[in-house]
PDB file of N, CA and C in Angstrom:
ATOM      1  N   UNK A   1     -52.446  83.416-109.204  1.00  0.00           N
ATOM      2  CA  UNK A   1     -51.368  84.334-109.489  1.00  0.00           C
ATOM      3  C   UNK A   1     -51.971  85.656-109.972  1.00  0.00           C
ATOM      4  N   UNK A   2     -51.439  87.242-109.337  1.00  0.00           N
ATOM      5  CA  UNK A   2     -51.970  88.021-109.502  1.00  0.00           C
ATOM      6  C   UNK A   2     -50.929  88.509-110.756  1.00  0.00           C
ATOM      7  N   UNK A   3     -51.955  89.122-111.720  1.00  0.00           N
ATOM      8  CA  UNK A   3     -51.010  89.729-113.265  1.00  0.00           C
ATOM      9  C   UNK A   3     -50.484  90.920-112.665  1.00  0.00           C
ATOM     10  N   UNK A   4     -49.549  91.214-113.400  1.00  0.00           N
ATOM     11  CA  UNK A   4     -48.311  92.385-113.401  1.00  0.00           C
ATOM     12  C   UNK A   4     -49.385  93.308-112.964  1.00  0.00           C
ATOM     13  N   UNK A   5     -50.194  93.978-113.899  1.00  0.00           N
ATOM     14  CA  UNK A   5     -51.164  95.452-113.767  1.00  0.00           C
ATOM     15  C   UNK A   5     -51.646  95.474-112.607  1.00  0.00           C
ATOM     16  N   UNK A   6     -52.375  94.396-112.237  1.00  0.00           N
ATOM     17  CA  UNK A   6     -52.876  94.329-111.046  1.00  0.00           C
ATOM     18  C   UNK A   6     -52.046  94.533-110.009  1.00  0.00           C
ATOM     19  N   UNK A   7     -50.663  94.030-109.923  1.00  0.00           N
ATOM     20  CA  UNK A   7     -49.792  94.222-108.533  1.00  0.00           C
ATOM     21  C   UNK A   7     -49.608  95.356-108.945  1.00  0.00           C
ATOM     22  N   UNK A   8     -49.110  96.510-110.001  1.00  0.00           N
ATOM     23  CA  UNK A   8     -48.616  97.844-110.392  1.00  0.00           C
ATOM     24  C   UNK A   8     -49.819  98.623-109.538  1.00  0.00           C
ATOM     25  N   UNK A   9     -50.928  98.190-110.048  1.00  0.00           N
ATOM     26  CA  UNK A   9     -52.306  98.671-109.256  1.00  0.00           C
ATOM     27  C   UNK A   9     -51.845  98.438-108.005  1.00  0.00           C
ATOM     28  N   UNK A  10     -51.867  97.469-107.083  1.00  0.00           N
ATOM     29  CA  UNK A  10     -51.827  97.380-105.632  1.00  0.00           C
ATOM     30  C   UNK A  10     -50.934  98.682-105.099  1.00  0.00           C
ATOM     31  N   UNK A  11     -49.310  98.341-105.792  1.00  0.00           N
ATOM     32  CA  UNK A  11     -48.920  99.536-104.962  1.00  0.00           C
ATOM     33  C   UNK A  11     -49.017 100.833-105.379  1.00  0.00           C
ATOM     34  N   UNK A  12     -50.070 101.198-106.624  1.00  0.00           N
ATOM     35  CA  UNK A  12     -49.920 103.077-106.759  1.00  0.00           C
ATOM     36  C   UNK A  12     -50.907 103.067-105.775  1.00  0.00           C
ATOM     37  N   UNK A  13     -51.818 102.095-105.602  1.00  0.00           N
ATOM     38  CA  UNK A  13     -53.000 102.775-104.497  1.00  0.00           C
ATOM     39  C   UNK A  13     -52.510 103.011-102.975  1.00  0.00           C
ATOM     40  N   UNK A  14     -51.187 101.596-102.678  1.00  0.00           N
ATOM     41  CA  UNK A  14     -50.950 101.522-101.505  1.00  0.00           C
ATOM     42  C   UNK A  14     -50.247 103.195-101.047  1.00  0.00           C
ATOM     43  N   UNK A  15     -49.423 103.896-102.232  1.00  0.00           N
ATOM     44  CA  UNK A  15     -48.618 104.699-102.116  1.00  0.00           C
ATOM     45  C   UNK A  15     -49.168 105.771-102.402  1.00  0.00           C
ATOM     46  N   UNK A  16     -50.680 105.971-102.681  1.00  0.00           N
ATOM     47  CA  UNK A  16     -50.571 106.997-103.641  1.00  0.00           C
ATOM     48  C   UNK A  16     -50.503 108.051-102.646  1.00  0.00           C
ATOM     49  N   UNK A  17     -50.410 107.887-101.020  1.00  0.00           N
ATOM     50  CA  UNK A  17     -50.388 109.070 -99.697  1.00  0.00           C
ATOM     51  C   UNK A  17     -49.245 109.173 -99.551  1.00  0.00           C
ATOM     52  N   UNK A  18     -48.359 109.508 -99.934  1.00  0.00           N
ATOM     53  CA  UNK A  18     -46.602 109.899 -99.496  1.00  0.00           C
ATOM     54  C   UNK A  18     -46.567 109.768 -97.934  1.00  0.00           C
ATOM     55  N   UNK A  19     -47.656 109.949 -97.020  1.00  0.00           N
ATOM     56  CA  UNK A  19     -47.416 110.087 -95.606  1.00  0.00           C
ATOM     57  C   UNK A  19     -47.535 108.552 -95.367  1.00  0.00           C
ATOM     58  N   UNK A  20     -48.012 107.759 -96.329  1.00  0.00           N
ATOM     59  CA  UNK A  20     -47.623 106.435 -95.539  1.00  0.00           C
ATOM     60  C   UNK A  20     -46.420 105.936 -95.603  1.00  0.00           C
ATOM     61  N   UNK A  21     -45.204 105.683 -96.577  1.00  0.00           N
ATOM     62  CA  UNK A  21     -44.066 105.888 -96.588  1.00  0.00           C
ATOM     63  C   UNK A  21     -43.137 106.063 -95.122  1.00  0.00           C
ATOM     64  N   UNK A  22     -43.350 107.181 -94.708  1.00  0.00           N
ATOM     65  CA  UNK A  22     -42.750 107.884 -93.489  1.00  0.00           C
ATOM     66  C   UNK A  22     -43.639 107.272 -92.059  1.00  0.00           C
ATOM     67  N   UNK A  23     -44.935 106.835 -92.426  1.00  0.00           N
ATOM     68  CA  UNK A  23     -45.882 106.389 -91.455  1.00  0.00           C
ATOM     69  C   UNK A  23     -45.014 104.623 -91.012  1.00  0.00           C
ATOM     70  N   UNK A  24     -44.581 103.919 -92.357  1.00  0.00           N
ATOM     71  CA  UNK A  24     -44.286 102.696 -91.645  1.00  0.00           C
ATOM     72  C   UNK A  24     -42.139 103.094 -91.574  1.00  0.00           C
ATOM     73  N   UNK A  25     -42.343 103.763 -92.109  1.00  0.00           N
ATOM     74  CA  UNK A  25     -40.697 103.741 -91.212  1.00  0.00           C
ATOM     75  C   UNK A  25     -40.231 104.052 -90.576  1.00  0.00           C
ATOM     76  N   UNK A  26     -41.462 105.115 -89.522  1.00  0.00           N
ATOM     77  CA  UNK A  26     -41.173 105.333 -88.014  1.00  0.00           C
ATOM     78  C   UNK A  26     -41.582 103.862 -87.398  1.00  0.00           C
ATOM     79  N   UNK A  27     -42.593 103.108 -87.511  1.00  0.00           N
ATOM     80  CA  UNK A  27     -43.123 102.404 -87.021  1.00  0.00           C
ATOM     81  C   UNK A  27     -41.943 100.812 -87.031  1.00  0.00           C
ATOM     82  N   UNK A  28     -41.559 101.003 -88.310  1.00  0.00           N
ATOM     83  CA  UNK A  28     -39.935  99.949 -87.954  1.00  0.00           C
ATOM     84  C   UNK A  28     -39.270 100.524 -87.625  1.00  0.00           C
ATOM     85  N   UNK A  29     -38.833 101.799 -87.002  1.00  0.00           N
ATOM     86  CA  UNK A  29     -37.690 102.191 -86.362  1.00  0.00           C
ATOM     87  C   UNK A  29     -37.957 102.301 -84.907  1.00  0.00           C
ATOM     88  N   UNK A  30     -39.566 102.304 -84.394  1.00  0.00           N
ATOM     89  CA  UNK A  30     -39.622 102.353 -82.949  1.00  0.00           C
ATOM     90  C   UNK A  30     -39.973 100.811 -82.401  1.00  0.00           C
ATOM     91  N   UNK A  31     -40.295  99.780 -83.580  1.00  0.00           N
ATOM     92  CA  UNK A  31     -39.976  98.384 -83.941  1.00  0.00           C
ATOM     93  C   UNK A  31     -38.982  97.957 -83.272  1.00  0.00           C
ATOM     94  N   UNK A  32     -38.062  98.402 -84.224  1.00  0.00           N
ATOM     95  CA  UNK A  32     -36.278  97.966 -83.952  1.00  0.00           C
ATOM     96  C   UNK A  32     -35.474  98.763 -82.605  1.00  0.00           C
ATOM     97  N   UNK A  33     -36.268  99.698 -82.055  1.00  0.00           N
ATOM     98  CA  UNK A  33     -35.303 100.111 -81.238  1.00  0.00           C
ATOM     99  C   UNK A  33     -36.179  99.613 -79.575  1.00  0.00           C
ATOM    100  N   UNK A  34     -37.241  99.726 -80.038  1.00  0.00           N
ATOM    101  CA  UNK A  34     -38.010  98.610 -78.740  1.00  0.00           C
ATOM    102  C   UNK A  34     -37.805  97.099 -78.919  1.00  0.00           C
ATOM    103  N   UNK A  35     -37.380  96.422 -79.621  1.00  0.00           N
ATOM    104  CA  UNK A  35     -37.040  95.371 -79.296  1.00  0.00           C
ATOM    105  C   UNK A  35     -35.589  94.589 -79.639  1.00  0.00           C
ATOM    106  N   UNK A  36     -34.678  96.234 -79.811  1.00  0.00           N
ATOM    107  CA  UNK A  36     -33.726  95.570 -80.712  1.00  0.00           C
ATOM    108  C   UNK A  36     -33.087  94.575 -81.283  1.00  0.00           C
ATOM    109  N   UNK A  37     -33.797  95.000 -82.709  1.00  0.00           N
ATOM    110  CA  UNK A  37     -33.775  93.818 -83.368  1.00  0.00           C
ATOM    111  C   UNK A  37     -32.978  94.615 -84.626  1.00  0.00           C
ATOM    112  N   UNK A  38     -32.422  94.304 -85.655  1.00  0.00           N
ATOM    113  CA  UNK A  38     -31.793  94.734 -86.797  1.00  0.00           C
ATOM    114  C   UNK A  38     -32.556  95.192 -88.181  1.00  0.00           C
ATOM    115  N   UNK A  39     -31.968  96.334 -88.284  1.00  0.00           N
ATOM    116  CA  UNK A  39     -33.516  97.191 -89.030  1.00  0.00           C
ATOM    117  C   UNK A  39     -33.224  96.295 -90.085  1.00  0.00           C
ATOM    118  N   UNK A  40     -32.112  95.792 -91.104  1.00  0.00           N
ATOM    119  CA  UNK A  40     -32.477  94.984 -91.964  1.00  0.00           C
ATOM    120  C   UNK A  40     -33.430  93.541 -91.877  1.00  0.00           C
ATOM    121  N   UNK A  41     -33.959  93.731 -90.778  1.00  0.00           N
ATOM    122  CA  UNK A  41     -34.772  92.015 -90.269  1.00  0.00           C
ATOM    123  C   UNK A  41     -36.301  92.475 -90.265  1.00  0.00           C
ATOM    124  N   UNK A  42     -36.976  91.376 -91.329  1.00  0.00           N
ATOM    125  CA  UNK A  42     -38.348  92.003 -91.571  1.00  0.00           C
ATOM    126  C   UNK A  42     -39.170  92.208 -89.506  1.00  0.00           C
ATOM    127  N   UNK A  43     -40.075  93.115 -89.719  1.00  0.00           N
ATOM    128  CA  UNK A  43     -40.634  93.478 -88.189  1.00  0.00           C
ATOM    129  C   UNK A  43     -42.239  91.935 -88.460  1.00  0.00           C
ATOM    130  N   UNK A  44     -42.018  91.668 -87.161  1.00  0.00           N
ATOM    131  CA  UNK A  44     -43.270  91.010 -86.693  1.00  0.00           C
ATOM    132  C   UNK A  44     -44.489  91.433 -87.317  1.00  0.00           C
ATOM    133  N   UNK A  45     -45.704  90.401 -87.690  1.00  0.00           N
ATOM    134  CA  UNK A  45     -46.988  90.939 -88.689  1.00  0.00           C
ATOM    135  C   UNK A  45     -47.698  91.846 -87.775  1.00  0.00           C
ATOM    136  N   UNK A  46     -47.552  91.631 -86.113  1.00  0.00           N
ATOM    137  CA  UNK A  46     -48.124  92.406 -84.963  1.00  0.00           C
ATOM    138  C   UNK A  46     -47.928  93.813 -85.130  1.00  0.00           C
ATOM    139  N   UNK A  47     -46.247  94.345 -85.565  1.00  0.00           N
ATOM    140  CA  UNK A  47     -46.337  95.510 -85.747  1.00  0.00           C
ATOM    141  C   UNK A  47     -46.454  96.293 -87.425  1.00  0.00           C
ATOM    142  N   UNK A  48     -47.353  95.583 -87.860  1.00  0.00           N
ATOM    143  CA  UNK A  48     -47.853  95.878 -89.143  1.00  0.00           C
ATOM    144  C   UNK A  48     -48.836  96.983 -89.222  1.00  0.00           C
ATOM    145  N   UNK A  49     -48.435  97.782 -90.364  1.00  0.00           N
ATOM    146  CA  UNK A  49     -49.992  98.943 -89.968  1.00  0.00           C
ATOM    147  C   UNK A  49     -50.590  98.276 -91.467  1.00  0.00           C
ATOM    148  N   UNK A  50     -52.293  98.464 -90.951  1.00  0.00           N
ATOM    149  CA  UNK A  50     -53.078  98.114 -91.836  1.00  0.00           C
ATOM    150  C   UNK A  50     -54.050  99.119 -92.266  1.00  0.00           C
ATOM    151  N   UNK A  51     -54.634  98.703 -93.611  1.00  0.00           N
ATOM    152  CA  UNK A  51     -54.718 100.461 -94.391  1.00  0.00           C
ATOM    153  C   UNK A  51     -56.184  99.436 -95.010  1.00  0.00           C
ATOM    154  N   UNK A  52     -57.505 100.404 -94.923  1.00  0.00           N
ATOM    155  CA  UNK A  52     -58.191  99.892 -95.853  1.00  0.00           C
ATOM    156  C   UNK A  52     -58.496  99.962 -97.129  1.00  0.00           C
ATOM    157  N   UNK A  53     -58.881  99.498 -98.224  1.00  0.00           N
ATOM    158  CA  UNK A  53     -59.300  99.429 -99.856  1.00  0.00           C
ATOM    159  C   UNK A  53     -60.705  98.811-100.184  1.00  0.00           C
ATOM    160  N   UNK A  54     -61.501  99.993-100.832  1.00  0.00           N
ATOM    161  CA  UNK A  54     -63.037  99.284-101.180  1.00  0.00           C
ATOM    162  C   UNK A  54     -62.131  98.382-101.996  1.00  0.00           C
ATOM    163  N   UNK A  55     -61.311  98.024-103.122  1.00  0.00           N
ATOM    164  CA  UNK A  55     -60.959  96.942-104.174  1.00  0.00           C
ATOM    165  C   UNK A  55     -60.894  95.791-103.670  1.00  0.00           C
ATOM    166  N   UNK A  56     -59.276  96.271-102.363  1.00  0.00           N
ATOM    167  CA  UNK A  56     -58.978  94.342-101.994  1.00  0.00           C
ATOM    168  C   UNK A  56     -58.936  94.496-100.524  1.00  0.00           C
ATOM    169  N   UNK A  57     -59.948  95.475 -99.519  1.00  0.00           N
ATOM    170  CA  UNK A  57     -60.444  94.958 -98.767  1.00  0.00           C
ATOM    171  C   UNK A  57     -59.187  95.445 -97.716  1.00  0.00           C
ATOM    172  N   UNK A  58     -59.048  94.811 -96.620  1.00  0.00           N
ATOM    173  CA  UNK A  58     -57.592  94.943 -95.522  1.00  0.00           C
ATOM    174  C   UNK A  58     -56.504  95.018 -96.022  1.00  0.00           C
ATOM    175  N   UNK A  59     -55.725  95.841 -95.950  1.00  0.00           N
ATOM    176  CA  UNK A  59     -54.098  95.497 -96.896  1.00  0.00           C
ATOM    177  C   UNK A  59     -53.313  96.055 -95.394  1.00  0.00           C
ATOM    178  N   UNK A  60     -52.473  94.874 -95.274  1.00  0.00           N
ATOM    179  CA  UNK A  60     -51.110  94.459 -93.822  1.00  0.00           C
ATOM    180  C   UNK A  60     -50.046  94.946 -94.552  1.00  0.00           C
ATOM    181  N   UNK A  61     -49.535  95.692 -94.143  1.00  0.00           N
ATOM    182  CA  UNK A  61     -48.368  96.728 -94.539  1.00  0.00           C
ATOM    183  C   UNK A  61     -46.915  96.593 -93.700  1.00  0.00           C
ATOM    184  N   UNK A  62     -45.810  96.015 -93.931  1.00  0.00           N
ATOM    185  CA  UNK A  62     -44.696  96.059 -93.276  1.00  0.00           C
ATOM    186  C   UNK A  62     -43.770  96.823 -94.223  1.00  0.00           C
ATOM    187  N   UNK A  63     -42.554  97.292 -93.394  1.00  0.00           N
ATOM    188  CA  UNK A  63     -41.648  97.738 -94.672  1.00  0.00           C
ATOM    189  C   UNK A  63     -39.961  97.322 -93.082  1.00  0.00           C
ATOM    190  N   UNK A  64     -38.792  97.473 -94.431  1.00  0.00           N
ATOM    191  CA  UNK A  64     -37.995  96.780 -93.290  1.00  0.00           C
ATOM    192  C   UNK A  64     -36.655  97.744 -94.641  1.00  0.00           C
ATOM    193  N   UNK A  65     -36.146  97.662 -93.515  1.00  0.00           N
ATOM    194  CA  UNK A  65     -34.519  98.344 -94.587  1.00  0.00           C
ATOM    195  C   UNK A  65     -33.775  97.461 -95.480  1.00  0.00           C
ATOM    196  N   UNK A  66     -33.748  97.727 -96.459  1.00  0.00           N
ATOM    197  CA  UNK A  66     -33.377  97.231 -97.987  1.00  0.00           C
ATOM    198  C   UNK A  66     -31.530  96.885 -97.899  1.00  0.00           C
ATOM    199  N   UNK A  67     -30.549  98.130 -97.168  1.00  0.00           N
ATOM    200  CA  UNK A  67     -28.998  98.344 -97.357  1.00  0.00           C
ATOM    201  C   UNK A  67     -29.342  98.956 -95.402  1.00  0.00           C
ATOM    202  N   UNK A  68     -28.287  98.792 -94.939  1.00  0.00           N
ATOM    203  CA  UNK A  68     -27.651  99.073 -94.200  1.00  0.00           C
ATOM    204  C   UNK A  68     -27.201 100.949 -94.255  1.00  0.00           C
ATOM    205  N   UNK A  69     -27.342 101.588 -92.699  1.00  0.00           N
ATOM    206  CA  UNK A  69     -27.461 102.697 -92.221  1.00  0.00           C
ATOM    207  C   UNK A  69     -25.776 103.129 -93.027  1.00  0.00           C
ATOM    208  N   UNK A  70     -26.296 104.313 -94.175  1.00  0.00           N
ATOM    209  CA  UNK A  70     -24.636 104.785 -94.226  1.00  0.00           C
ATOM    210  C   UNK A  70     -24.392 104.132 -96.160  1.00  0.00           C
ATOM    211  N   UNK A  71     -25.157 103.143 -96.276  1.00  0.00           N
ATOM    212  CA  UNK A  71     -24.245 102.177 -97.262  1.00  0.00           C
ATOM    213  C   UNK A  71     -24.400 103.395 -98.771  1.00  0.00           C
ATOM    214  N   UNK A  72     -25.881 104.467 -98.749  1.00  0.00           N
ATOM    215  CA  UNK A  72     -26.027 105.245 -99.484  1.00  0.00           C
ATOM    216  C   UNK A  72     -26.247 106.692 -99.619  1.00  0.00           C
ATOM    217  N   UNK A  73     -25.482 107.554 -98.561  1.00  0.00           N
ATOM    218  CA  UNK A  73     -26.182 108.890 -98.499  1.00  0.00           C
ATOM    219  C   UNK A  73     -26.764 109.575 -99.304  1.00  0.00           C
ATOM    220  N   UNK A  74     -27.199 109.451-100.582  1.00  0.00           N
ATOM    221  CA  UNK A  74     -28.340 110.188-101.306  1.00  0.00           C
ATOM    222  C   UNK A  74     -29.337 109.643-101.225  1.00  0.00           C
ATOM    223  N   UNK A  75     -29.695 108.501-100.591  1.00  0.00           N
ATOM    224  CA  UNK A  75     -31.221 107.716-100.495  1.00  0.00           C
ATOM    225  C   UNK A  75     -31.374 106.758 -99.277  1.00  0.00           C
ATOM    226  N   UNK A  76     -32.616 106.396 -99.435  1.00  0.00           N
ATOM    227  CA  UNK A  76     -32.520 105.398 -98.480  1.00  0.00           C
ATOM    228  C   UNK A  76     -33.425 104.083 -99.096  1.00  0.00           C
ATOM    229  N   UNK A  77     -33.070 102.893 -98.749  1.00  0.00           N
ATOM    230  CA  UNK A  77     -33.461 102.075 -99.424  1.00  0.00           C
ATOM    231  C   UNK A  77     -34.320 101.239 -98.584  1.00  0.00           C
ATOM    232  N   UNK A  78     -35.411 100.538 -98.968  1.00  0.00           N
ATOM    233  CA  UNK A  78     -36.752 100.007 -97.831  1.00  0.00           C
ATOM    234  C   UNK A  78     -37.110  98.471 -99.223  1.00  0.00           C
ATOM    235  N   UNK A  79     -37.626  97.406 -97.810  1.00  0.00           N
ATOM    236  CA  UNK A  79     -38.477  96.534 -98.914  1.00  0.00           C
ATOM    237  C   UNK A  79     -39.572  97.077 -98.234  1.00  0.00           C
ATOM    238  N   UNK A  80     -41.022  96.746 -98.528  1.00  0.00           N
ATOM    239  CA  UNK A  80     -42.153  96.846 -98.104  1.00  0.00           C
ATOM    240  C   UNK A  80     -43.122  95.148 -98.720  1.00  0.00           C
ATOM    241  N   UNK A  81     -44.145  95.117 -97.823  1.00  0.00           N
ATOM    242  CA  UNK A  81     -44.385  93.969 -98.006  1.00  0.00           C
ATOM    243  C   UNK A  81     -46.216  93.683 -98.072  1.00  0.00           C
ATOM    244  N   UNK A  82     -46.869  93.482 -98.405  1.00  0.00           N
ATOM    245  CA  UNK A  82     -48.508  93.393 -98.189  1.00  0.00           C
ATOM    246  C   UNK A  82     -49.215  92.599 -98.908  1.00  0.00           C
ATOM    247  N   UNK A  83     -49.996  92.285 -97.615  1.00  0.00           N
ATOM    248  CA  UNK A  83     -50.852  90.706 -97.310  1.00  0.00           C
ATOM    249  C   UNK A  83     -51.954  91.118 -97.753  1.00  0.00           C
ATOM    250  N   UNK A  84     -53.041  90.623 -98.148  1.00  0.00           N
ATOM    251  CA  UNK A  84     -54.049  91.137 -98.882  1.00  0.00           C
ATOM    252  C   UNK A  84     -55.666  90.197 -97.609  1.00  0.00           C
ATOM    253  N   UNK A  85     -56.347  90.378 -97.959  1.00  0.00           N
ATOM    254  CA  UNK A  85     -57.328  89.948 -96.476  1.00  0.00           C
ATOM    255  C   UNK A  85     -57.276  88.552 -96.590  1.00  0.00           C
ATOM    256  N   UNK A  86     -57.170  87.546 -97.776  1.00  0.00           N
ATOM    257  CA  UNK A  86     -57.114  86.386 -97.261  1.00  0.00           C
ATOM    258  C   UNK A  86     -55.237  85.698 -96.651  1.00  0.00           C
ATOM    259  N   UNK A  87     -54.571  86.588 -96.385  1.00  0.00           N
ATOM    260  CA  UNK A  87     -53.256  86.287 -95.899  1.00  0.00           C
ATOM    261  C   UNK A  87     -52.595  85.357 -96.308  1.00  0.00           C
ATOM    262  N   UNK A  88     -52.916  84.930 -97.363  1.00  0.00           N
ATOM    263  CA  UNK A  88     -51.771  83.592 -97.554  1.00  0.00           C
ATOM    264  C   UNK A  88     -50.921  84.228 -98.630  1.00  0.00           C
ATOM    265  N   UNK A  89     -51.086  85.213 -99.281  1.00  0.00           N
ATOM    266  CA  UNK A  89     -49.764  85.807-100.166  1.00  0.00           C
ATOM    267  C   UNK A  89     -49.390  86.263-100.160  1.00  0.00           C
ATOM    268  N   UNK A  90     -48.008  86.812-100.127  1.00  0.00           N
ATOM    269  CA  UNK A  90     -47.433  87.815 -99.658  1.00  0.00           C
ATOM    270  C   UNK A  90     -47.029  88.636-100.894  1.00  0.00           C
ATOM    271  N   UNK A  91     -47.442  90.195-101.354  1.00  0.00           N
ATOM    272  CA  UNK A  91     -46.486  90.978-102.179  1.00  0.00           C
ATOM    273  C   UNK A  91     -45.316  91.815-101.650  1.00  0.00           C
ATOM    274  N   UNK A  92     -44.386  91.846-102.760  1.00  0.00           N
ATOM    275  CA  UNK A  92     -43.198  92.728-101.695  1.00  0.00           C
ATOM    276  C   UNK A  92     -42.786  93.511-102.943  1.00  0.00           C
ATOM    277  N   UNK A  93     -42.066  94.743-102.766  1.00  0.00           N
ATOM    278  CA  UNK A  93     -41.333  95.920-103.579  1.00  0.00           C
ATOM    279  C   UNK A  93     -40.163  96.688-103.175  1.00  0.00           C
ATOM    280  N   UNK A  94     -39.680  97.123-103.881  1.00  0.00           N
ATOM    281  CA  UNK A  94     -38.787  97.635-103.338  1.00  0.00           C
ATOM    282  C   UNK A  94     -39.511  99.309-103.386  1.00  0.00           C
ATOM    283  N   UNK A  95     -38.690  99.726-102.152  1.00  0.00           N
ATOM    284  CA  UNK A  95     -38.537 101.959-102.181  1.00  0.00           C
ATOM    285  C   UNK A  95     -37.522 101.951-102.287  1.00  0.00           C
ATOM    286  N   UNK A  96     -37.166 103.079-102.993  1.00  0.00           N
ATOM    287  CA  UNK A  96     -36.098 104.156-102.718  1.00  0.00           C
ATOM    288  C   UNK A  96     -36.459 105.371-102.382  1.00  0.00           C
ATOM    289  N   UNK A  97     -35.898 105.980-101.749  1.00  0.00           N
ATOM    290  CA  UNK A  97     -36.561 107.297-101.161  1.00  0.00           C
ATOM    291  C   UNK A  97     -35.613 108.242-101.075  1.00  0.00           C
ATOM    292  N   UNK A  98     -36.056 109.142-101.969  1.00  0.00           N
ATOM    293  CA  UNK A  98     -34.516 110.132-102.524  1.00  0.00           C
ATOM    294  C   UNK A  98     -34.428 111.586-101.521  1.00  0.00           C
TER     295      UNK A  98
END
């Protein structure tokens, strides 16, 4: 079990590029509209973008819509999700993106 600090750690590093954000939610939106599938439905690990870290090595990056198109016009709401190189655990978070 990974401690609190440590996951707080995982995602300021995962985030600390604002362009990745926008990088995986084109990538579930050309996801969902090539295979239409429902943006609230997590995307396949295939269309995962993966980001490297000297710390923990490969980090598998999905993100998938949190609320439904419309449900909030001042934001938009995302889970995001990442596998760490030995793949058997999954972390997940929530965005909001104002």
């Amino acid at each position: 079990m990974i401690k609190l600090e440590t996951l707080q750690e995982l995602w300021q590093h995962v985030f600390k590029d604002d362009q990745l954000i926008v990088q995986l939610v084109k990538a579930h939106a050309a996801d969902c509209a090539k295979n239409s599938i429902d943006p609230l439905q997590e995307n396949a690990d295939e269309n995962a973008i993966t980001i490297e870290s000297s710390k923990w090595g490969p980090i598998k990056l999905k993100i998938w819509a949190a609320t439904a198109l419309g449900d909030n016009y001042m934001s938009d709401a995302y889970i995001a999700s990442a596998k760490l190189n030995d793949g058997k655990v999954e972390h997940r978070c929530f965005i909001k993106v104002m």
